[in-house]
C-alpha atoms as a PDB file:
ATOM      1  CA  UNK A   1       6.229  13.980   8.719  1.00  0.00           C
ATOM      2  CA  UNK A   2       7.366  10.763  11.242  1.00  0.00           C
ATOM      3  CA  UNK A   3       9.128   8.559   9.158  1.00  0.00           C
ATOM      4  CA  UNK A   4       9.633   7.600   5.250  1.00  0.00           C
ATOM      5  CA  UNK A   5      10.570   4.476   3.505  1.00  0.00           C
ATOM      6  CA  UNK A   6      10.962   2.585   0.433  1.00  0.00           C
ATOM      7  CA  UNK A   7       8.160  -0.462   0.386  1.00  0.00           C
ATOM      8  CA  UNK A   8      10.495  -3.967   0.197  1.00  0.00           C
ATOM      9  CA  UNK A   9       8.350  -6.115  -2.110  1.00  0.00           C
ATOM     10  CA  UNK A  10       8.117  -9.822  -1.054  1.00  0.00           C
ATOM     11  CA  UNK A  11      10.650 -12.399  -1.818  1.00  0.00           C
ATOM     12  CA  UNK A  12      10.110 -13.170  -4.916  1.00  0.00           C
ATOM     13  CA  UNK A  13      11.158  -9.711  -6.518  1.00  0.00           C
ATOM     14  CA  UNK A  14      14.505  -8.025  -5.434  1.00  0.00           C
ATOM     15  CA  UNK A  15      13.213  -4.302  -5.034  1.00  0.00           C
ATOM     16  CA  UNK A  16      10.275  -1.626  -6.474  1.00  0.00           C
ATOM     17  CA  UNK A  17      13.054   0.188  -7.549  1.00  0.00           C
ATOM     18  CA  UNK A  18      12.326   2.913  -5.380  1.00  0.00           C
ATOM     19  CA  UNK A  19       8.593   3.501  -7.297  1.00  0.00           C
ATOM     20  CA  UNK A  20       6.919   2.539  -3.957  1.00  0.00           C
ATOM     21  CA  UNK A  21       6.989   4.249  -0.895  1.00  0.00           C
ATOM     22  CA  UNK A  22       5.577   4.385   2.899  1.00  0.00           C
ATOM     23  CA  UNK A  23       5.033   8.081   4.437  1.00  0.00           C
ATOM     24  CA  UNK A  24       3.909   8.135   7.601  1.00  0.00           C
ATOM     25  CA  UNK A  25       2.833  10.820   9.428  1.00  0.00           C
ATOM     26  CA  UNK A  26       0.267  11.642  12.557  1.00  0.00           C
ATOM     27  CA  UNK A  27      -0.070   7.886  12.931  1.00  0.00           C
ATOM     28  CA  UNK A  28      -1.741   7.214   9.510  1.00  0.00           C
ATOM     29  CA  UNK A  29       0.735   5.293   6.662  1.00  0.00           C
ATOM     30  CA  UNK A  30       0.008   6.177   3.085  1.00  0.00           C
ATOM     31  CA  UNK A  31       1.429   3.817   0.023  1.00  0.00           C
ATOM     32  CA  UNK A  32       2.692   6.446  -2.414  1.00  0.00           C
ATOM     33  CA  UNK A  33       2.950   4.471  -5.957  1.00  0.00           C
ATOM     34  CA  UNK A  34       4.932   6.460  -8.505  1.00  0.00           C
ATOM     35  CA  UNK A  35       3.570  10.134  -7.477  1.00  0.00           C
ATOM     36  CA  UNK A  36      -0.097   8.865  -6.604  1.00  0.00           C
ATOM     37  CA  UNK A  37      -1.331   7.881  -3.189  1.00  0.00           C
ATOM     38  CA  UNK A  38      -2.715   5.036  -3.634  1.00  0.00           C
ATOM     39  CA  UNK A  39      -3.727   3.578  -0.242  1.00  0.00           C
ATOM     40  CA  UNK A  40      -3.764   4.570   3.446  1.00  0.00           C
ATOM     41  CA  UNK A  41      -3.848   2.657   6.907  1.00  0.00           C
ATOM     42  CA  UNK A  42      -4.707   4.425  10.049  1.00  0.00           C
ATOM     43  CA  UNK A  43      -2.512   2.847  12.693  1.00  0.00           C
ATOM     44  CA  UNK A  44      -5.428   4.246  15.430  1.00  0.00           C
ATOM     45  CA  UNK A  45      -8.563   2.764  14.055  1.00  0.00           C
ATOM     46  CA  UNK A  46      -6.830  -0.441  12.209  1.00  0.00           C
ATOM     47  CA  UNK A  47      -8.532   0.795   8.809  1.00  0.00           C
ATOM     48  CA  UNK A  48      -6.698   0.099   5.571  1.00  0.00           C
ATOM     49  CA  UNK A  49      -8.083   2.097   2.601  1.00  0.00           C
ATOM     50  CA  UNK A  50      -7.548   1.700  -0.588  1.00  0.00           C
ATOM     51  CA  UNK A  51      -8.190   3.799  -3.808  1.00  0.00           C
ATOM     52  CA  UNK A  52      -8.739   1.585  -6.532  1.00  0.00           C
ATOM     53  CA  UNK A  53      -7.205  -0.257  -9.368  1.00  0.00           C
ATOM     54  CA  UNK A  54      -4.354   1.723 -11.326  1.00  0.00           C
ATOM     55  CA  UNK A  55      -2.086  -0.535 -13.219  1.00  0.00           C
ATOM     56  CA  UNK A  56      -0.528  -4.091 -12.605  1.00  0.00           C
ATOM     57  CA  UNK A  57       2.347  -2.448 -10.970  1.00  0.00           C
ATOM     58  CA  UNK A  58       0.303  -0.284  -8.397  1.00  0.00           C
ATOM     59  CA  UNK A  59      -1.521  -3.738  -7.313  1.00  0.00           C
ATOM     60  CA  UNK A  60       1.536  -5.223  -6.891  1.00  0.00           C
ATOM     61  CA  UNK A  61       2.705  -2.364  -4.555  1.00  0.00           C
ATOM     62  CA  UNK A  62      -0.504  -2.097  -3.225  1.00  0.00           C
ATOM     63  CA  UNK A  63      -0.743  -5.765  -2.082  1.00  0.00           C
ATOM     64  CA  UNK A  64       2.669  -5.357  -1.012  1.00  0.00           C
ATOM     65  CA  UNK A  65       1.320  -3.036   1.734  1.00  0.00           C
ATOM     66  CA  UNK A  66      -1.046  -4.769   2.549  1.00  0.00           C
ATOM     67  CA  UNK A  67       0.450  -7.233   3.715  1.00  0.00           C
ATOM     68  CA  UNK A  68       2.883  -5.262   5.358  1.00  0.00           C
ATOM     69  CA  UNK A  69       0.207  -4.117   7.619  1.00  0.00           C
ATOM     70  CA  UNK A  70      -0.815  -7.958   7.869  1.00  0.00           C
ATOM     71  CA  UNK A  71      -4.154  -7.349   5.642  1.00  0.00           C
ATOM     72  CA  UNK A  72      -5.035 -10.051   3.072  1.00  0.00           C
ATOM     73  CA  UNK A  73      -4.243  -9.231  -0.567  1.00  0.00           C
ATOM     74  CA  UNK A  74      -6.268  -8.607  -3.300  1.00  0.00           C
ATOM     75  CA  UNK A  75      -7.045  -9.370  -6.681  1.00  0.00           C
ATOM     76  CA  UNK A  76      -8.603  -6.612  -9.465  1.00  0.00           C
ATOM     77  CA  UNK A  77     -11.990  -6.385  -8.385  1.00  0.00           C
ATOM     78  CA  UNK A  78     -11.370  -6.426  -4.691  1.00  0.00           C
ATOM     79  CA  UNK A  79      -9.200  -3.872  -5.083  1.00  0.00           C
ATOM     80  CA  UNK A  80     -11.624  -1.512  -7.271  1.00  0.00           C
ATOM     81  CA  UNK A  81     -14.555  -2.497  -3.890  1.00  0.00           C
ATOM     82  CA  UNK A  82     -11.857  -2.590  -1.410  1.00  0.00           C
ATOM     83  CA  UNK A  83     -13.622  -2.211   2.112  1.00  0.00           C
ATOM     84  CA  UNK A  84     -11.374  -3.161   4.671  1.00  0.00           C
ATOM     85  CA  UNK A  85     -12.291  -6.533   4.957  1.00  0.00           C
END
């Protein structure tokens, strides 16, 4: 494993409380919500995946990544199709 980290939300929320996480590793990041991977972004190809809808909270990590990795966020239903857009 490179390098692990706690996911900073944006500014309008002080922390995840430690339920979100960034493990990368082999130059792909994955977005570990809770226990569950939940989305990956391969620093090589500049693909963002993304594995659904879980909960409210997940999304809100989820877009958090994304936009760490300067994607666009996402509603529900983009999220469910998510394509790397």
């Amino acid at each position: 494993m490179d390098k692990e980290f706690e996911l900073k939300p944006d500014n309008n929320r002080k922390s995840f409380y430690g339920k979100a996480k960034i493990v990368t590793d082999n130059g792909v990041s994955d977005l570990i919500s809770y226990t569950t991977k939940v989305a990956s972004y391969n620093h090589f190809t500049n693909k963002m995946s993304v594995f659904g809808w879980f909960s409210a909270t997940t999304a809100r990590h989820i877009n958090a990544f994304l936009e760490y990795f300067n994607f666009k966020t996402c509603n529900k239903k983009e999220l469910e199709n998510y394509n790397n857009e």
